[in-house]
N, C-alpha and C. Protein backbone atom coordinates (compact mmCIF):
# COMPACT_ATOMS: atom_id res chain seq x y z
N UNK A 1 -9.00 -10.11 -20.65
CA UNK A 1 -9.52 -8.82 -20.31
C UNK A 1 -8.49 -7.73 -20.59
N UNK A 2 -7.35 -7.84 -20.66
CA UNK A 2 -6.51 -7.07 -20.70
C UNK A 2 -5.47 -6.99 -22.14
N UNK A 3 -5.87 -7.96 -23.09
CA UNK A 3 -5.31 -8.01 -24.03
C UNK A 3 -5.22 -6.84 -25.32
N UNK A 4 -6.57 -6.28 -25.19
CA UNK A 4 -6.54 -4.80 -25.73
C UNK A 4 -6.69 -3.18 -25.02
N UNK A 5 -5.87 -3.51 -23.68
CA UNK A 5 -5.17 -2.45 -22.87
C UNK A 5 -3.69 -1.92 -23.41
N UNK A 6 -3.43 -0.59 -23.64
CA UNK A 6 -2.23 -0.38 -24.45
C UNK A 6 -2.03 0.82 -22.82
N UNK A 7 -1.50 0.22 -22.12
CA UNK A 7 -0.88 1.24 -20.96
C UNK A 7 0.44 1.03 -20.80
N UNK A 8 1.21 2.05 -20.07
CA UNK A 8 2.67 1.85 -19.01
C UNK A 8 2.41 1.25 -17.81
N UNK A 9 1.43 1.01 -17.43
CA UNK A 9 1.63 0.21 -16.30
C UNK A 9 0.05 -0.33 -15.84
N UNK A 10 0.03 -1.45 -15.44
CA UNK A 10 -1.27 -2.32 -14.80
C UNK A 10 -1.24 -2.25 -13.44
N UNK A 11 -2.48 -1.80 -12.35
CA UNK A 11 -2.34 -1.83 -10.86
C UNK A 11 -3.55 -2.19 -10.72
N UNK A 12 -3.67 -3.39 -10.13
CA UNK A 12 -4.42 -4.25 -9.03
C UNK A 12 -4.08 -5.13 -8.36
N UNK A 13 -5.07 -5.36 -7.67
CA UNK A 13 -4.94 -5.87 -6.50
C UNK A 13 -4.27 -7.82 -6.57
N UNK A 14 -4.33 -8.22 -4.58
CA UNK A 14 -3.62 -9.32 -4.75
C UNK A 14 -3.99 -10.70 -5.62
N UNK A 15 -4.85 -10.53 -5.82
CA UNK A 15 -5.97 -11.86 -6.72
C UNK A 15 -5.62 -11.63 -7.69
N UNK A 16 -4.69 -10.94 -8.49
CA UNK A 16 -4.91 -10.52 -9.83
C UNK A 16 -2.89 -10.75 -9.91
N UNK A 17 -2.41 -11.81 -8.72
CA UNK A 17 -0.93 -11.83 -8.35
C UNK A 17 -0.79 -13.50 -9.19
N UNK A 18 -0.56 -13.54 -10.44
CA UNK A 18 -0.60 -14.76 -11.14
C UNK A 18 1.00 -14.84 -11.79
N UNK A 19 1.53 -16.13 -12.11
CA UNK A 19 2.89 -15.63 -12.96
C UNK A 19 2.58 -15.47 -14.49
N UNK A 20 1.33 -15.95 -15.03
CA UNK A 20 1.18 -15.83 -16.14
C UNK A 20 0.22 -14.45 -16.66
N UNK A 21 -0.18 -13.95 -15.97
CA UNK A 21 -0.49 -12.27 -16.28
C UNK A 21 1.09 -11.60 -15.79
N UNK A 22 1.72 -11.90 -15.10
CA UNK A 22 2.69 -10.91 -14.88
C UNK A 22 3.69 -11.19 -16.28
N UNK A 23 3.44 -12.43 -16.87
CA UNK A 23 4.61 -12.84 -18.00
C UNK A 23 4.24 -12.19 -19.26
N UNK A 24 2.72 -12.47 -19.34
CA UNK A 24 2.00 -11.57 -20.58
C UNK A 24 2.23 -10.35 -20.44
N UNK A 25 2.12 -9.38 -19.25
CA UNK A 25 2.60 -8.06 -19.31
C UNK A 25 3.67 -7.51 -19.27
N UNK A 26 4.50 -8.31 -18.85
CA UNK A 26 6.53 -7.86 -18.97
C UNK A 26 6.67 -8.55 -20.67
N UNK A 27 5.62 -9.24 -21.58
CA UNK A 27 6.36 -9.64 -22.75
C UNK A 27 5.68 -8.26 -23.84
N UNK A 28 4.71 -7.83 -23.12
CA UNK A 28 3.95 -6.42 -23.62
C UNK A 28 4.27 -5.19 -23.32
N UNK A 29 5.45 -5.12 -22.20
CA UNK A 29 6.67 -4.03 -22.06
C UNK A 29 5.58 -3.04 -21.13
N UNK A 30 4.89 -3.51 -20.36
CA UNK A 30 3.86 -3.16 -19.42
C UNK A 30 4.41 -3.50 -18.19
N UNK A 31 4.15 -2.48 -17.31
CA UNK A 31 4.24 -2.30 -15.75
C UNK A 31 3.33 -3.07 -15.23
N UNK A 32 3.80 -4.20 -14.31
CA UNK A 32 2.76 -4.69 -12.89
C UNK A 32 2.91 -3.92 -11.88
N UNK A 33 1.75 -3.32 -11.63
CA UNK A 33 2.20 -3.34 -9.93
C UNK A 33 1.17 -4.00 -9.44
N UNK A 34 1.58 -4.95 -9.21
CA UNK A 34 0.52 -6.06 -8.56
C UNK A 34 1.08 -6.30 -6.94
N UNK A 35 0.97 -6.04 -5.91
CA UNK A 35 1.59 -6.77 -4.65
C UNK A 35 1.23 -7.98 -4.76
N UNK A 36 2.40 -9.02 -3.75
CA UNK A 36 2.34 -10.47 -3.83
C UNK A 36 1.48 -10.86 -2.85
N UNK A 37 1.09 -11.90 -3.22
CA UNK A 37 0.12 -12.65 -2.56
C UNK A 37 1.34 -13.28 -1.17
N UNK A 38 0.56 -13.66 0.40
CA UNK A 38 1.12 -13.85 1.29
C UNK A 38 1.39 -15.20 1.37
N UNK A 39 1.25 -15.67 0.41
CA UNK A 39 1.66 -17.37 0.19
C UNK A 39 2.40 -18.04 -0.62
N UNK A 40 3.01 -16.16 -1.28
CA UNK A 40 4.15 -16.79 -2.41
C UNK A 40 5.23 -16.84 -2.05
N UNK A 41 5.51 -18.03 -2.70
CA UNK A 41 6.99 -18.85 -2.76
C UNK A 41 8.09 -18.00 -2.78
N UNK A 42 7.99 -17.15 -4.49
CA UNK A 42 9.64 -16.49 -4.45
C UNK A 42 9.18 -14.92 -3.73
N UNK A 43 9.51 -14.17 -3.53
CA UNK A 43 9.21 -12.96 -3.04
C UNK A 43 9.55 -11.57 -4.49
N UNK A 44 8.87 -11.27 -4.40
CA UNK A 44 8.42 -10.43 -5.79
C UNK A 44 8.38 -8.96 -5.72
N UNK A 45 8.96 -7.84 -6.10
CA UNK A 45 8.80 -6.44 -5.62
C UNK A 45 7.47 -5.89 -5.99
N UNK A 46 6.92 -4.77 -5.70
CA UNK A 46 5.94 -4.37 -5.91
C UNK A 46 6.35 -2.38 -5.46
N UNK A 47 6.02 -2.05 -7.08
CA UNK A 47 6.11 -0.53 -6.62
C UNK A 47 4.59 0.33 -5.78
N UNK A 48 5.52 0.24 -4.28
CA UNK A 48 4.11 0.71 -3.56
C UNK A 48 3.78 2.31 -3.92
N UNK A 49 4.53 2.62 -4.47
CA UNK A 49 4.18 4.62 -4.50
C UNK A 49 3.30 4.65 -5.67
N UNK A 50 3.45 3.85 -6.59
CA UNK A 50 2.16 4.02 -8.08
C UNK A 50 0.74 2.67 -7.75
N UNK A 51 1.47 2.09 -6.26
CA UNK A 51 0.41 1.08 -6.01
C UNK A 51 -1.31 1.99 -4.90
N UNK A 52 -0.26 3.16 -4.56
CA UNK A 52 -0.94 4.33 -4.33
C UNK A 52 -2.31 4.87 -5.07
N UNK A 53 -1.75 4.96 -5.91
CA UNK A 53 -2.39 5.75 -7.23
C UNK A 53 -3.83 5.00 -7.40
N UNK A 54 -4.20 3.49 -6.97
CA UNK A 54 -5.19 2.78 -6.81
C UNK A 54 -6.31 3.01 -6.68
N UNK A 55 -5.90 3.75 -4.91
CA UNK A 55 -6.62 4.06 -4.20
C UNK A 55 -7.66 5.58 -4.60
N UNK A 56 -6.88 6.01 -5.58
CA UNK A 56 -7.73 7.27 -5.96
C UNK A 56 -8.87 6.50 -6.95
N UNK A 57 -8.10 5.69 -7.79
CA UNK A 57 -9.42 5.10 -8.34
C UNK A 57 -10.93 4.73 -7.98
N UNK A 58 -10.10 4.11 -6.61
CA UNK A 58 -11.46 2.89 -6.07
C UNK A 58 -12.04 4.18 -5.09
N UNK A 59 -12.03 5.11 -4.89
CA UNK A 59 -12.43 6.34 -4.15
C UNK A 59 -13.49 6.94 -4.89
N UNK A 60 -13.23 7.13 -6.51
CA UNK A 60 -13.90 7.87 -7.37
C UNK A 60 -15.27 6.82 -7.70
N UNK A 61 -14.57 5.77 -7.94
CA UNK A 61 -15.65 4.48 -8.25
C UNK A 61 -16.60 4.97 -6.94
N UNK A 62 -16.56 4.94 -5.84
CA UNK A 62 -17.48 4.35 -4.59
C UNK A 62 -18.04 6.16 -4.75
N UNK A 63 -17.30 7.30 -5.29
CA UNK A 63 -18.35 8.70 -5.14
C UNK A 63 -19.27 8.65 -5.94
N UNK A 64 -19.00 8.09 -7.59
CA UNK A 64 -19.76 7.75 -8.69
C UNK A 64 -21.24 7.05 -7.97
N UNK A 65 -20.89 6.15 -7.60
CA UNK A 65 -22.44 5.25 -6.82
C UNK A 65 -22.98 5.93 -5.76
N UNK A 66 -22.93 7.02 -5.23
CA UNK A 66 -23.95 7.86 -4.56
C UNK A 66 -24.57 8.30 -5.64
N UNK A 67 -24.32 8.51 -6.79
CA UNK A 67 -25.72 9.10 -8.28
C UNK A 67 -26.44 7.53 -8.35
N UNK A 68 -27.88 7.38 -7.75
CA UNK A 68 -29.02 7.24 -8.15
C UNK A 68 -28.65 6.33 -9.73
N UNK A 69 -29.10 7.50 -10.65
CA UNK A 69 -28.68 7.15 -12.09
C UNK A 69 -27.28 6.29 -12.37
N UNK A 70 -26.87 6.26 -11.85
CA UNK A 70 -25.19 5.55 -12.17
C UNK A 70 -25.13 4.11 -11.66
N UNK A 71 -25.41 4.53 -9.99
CA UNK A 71 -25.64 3.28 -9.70
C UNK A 71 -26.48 1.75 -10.22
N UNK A 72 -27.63 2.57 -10.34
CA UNK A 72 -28.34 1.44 -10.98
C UNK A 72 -28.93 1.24 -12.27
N UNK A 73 -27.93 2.05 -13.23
CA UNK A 73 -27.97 2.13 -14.82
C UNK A 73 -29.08 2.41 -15.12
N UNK A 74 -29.90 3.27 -15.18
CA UNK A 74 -31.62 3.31 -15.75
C UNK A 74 -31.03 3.96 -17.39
N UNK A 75 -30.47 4.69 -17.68
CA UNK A 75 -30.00 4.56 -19.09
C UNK A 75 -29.93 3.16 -20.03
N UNK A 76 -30.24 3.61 -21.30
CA UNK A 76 -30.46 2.24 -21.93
C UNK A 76 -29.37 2.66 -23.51
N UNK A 77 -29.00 3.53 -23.58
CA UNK A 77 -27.99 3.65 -24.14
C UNK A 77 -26.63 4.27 -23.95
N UNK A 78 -25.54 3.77 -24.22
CA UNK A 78 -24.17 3.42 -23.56
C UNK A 78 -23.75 5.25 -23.92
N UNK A 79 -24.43 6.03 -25.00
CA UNK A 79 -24.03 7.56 -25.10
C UNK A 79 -24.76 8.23 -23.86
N UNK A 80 -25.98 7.95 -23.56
CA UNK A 80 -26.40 8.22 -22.31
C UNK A 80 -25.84 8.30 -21.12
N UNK A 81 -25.28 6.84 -20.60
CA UNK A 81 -24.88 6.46 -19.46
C UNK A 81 -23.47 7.46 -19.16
N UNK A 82 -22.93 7.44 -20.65
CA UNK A 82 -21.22 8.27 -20.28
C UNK A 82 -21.64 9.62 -20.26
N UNK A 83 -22.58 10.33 -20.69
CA UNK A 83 -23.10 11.56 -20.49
C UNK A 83 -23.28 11.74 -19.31
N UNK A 84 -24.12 10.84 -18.28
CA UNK A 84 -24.28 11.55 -17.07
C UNK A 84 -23.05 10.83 -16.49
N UNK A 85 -22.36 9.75 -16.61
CA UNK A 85 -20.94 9.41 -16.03
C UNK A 85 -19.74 11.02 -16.12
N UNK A 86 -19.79 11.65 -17.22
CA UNK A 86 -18.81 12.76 -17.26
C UNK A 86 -19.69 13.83 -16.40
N UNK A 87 -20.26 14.09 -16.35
CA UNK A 87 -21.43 14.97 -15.42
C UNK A 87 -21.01 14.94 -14.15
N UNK A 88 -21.45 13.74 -13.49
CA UNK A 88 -21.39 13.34 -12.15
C UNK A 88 -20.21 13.69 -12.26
N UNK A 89 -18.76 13.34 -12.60
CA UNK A 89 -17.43 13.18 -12.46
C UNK A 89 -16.96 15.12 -12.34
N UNK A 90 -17.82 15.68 -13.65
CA UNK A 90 -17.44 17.55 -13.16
C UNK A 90 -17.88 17.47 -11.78
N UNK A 91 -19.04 17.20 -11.71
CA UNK A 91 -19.55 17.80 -10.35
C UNK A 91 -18.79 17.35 -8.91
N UNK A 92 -18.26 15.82 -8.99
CA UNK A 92 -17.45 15.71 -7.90
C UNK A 92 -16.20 16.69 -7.92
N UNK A 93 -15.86 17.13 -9.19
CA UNK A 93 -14.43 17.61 -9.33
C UNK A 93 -14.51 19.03 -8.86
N UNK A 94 -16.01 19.53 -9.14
CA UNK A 94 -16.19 20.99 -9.15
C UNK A 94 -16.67 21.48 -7.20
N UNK A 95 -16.52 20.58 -6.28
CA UNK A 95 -16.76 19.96 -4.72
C UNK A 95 -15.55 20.90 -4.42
């Protein structure tokens, strides 16, 4: 899933706390901020101030699904769907 992501840095959550996604992304010169899972062995840093930055995501995701239209895709083409996706997104911004 992440193999044609070209970012500075990857942030999710603890399920997503593997050594072999963290090895693929330090050999791709990519940022984890992944926090560790509470059952790991070596103890692992995690930058909590950009682990922050998350939370604005998963905020915008859950305003997006109060639109009717968004939520339950009635668009049938993908130029459609991002049309009213940038829409909805002014209008939360314009709040």
């Amino acid at each position: 899933m992440l193999e044609n992501v070209n970012a500075s840095a990857v942030l999710t959550d603890k399920a997503y706390d593997t050594n072999t996604l963290r090895e693929g992304l330090k050999s791709r010169e990519i940022k984890a901020v992944i926090p560790p899972k509470s059952n790991r062995k070596e103890e692992i840093e995690c930058d909590y101030w950009h682990y922050k930055e998350r939370h604005a995501v998963e905020c915008m995701f859950g305003k997006l699904k109060h639109y009717r239209r968004i939520a339950t895709r009635h668009d049938k083409k993908a130029i459609n769907y991002m049309g009213m996706l940038s829409f909805s997104s002014v209008l939360l911004w314009l709040r």
